[in-house]
C-alpha atoms as a PDB file:
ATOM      1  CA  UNK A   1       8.167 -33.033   1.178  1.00  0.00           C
ATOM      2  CA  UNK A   2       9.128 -29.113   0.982  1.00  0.00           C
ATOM      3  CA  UNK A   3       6.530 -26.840   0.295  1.00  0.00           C
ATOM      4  CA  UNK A   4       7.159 -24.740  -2.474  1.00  0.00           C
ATOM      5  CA  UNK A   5       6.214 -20.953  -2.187  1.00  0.00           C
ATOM      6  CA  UNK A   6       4.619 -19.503  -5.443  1.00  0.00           C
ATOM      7  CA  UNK A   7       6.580 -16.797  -6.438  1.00  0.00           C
ATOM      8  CA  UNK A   8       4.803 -14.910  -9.630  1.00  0.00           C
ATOM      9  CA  UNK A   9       4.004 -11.603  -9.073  1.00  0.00           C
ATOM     10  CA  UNK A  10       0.148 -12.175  -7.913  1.00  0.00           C
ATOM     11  CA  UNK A  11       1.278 -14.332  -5.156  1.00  0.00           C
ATOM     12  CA  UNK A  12       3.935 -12.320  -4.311  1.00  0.00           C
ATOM     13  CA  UNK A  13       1.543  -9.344  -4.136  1.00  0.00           C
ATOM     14  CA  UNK A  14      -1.054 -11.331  -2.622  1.00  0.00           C
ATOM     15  CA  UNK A  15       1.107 -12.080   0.509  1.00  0.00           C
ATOM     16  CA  UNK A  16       2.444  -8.559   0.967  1.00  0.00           C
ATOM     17  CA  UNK A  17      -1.444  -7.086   0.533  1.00  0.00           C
ATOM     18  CA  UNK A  18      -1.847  -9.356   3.685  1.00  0.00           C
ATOM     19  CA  UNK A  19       1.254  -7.927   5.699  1.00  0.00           C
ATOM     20  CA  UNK A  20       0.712  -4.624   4.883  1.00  0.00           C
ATOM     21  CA  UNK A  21      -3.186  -4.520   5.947  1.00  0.00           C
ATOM     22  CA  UNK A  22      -1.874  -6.198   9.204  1.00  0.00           C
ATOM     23  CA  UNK A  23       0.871  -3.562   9.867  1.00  0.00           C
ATOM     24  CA  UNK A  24      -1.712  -0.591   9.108  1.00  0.00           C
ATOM     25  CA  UNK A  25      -4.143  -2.393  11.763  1.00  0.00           C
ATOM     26  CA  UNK A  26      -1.255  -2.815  14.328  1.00  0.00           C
ATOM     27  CA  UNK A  27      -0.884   0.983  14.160  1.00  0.00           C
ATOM     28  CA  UNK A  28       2.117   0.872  12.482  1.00  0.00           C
ATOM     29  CA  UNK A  29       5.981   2.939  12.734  1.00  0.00           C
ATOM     30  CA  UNK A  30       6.416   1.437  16.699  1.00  0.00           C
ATOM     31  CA  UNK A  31       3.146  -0.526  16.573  1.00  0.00           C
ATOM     32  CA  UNK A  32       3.891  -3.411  14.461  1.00  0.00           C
ATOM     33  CA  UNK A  33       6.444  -5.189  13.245  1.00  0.00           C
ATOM     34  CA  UNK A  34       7.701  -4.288   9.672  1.00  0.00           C
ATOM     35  CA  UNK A  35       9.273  -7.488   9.022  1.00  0.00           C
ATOM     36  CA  UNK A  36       6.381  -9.475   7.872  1.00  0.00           C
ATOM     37  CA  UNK A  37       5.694  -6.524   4.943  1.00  0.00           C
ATOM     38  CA  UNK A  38       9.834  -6.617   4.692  1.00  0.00           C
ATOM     39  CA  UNK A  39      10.312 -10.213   3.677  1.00  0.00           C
ATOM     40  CA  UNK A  40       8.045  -9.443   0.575  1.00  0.00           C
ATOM     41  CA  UNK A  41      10.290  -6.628  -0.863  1.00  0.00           C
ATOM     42  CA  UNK A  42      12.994  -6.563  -3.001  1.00  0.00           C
ATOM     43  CA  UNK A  43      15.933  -4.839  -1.408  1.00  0.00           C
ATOM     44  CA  UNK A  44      15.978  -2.649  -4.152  1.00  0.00           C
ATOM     45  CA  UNK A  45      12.165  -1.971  -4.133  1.00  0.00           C
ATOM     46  CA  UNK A  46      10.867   1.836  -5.275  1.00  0.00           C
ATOM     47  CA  UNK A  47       7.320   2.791  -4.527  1.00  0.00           C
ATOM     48  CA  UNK A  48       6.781   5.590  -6.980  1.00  0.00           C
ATOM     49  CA  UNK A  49       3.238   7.471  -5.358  1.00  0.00           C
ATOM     50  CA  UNK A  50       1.636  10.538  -7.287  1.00  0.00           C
ATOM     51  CA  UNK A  51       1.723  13.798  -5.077  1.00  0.00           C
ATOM     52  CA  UNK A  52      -0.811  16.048  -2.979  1.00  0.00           C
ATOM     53  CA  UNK A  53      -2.274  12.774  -1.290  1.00  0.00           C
ATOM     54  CA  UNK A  54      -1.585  13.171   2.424  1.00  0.00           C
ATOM     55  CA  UNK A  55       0.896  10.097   2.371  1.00  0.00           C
ATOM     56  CA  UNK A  56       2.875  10.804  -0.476  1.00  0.00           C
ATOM     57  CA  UNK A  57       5.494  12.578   1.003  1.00  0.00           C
ATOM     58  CA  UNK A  58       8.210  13.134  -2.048  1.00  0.00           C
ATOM     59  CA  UNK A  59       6.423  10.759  -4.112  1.00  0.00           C
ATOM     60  CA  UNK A  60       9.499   8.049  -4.328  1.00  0.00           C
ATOM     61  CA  UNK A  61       9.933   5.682  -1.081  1.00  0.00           C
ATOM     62  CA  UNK A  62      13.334   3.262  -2.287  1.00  0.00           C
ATOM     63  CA  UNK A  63      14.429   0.476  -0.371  1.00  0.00           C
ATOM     64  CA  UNK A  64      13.044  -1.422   2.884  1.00  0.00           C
ATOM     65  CA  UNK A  65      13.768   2.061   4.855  1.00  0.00           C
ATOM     66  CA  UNK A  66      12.043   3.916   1.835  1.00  0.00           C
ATOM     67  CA  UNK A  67       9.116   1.614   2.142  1.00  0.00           C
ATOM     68  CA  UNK A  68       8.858   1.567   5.831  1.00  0.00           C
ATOM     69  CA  UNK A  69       8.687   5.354   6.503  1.00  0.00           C
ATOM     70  CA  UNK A  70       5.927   4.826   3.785  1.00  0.00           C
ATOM     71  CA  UNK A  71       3.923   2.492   5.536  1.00  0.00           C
ATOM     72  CA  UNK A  72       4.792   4.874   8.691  1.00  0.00           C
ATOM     73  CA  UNK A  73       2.826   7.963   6.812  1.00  0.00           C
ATOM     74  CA  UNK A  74       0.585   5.382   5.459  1.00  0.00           C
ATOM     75  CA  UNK A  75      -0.467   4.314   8.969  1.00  0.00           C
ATOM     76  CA  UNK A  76      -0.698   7.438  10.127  1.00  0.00           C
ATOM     77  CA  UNK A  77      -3.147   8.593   7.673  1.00  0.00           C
ATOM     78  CA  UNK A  78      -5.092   5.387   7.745  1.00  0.00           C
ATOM     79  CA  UNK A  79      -6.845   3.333  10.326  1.00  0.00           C
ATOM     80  CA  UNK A  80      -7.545   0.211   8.536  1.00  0.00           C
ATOM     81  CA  UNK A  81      -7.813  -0.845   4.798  1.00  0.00           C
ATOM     82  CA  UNK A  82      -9.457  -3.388   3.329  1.00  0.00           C
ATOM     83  CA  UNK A  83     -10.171  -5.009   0.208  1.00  0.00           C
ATOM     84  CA  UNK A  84     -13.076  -5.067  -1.044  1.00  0.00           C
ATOM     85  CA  UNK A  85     -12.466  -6.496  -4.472  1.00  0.00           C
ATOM     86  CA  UNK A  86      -9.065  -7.218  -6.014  1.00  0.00           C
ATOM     87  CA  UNK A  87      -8.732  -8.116 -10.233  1.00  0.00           C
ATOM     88  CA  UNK A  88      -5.139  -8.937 -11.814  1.00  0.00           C
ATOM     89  CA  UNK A  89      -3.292  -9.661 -14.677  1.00  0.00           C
ATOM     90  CA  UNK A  90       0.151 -10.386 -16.020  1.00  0.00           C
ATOM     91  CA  UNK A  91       3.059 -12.859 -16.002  1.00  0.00           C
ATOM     92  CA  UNK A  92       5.337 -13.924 -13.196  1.00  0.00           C
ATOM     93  CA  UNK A  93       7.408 -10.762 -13.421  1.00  0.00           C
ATOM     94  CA  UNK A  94       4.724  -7.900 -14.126  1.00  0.00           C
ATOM     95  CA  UNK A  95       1.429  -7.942 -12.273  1.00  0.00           C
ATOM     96  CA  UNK A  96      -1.301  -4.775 -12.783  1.00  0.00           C
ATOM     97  CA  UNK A  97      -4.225  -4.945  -9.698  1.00  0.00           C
ATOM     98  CA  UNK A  98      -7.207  -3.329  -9.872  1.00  0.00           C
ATOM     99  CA  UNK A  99      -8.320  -2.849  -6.048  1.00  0.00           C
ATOM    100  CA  UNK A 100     -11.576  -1.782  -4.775  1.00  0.00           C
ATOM    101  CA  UNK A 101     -10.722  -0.921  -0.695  1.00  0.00           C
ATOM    102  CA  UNK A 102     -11.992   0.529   1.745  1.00  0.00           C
ATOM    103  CA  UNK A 103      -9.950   3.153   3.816  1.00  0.00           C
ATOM    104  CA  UNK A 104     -10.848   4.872   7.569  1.00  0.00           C
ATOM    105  CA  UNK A 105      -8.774   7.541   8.550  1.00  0.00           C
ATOM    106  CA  UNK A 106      -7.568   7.987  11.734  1.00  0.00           C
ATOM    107  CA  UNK A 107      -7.762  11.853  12.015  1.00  0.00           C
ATOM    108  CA  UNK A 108     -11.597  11.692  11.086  1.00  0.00           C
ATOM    109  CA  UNK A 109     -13.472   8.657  11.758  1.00  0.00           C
ATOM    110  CA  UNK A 110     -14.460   8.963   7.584  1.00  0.00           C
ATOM    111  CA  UNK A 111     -14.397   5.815   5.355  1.00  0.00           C
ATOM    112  CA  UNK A 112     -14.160   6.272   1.792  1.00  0.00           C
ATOM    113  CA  UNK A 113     -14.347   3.383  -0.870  1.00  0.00           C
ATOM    114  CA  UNK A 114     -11.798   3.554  -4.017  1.00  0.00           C
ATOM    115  CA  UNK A 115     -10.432   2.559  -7.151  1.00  0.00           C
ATOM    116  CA  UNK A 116      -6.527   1.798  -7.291  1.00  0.00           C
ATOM    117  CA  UNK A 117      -4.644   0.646 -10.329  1.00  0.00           C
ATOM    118  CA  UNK A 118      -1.073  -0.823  -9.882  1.00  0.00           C
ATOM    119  CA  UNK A 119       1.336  -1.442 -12.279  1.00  0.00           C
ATOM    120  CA  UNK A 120       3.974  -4.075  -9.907  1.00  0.00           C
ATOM    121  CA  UNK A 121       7.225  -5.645 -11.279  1.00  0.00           C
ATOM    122  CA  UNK A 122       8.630  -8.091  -8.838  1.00  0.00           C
ATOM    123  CA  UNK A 123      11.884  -9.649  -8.425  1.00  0.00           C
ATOM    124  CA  UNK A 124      13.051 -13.146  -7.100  1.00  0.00           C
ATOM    125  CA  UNK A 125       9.833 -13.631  -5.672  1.00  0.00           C
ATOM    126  CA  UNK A 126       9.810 -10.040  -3.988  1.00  0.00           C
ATOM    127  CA  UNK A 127       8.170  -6.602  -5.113  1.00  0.00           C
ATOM    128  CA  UNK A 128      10.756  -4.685  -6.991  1.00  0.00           C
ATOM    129  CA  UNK A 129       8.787  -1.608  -8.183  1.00  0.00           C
ATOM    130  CA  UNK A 130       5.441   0.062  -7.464  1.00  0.00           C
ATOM    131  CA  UNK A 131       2.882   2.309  -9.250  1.00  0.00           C
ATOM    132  CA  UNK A 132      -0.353   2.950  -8.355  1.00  0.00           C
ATOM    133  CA  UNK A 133      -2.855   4.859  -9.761  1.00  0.00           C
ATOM    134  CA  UNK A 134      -5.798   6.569  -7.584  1.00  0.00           C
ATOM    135  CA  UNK A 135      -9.424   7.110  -8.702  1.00  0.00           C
ATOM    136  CA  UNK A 136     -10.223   9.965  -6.800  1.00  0.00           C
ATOM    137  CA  UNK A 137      -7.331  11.275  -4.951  1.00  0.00           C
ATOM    138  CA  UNK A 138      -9.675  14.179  -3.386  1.00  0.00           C
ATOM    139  CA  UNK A 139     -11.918  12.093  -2.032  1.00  0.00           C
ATOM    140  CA  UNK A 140      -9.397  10.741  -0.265  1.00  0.00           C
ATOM    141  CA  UNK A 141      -7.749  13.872   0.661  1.00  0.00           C
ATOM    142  CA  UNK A 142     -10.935  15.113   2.012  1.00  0.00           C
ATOM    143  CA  UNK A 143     -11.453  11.896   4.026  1.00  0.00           C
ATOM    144  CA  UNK A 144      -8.479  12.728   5.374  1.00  0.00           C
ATOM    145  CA  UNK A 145      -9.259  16.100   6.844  1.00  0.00           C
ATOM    146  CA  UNK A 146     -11.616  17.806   9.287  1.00  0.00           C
ATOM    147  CA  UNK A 147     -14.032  19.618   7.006  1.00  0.00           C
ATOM    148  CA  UNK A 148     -14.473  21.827  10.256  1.00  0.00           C
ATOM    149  CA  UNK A 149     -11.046  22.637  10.992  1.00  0.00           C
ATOM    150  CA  UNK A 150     -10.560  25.192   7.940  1.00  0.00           C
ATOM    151  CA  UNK A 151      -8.698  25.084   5.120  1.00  0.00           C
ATOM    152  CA  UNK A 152      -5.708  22.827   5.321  1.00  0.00           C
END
């Protein structure tokens, strides 16, 4: 008997929560290996991320490449994320998570808990768009930076 993957957009997002967690752990860009986060993307995927957090960059990551200097940043920024508490809704094509996670960033040592809404459309059983929301994006910029160094 074949097993038969789920494919609505909580499972999908459920498996690619897991990869991506893994690839931030492994250190990430050069670390780890981007496939496992890869096979749960759409070729097509955009990530669309507000600005002024410290991994925004331009604020739209398209594609696999898009997504994986993303993740690179991401990594960078972050030295492990986890969730604390994750709440969904929606069909097989439109899911919208409400995660409670925990973040340490690499530059300081500094956790920080959170709030992040996503709005996620996926695709043929892959993530085809991304939106998330963040509860306090200063907290997390400050988590981010040496409150020691100066301003940034």
């Amino acid at each position: 008997m074949t097993q038969q993957i789920a494919t609505d957009a909580w499972s999908v997002m459920e498996r690619f929560y897991a990869a991506e967690a893994a690839y931030v752990a492994a250190g990430g860009y050069g670390k780890a290996d981007y496939r496992d986060v890869a096979l749960h993307l759409d070729p097509d995927v955009v990530l669309h991320q507000a600005p002024g957090l410290p991994f925004t960059g331009s604020g739209q990551w398209r594609g696999h490449d898009g997504m994986e200097r993303f993740l690179a940043a991401f990594a960078e920024v972050w030295e492990s994320m986890e969730f604390l508490d994750q709440k969904h809704w929606g069909d097989q094509d439109t899911v919208v998570v409400s995660n409670r996670v925990r973040f340490r960033a690499r530059a300081t040592g500094r956790q920080i808990e959170t709030q992040i809404v996503q709005v996620i459309t996926v695709r043929d059983g892959r993530m085809l768009e991304c939106r998330p929301f963040y509860w306090d994006p200063g907290a997390i910029t400050a988590a981010c930076h040496d409150s020691n160094a100066g301003s940034v």
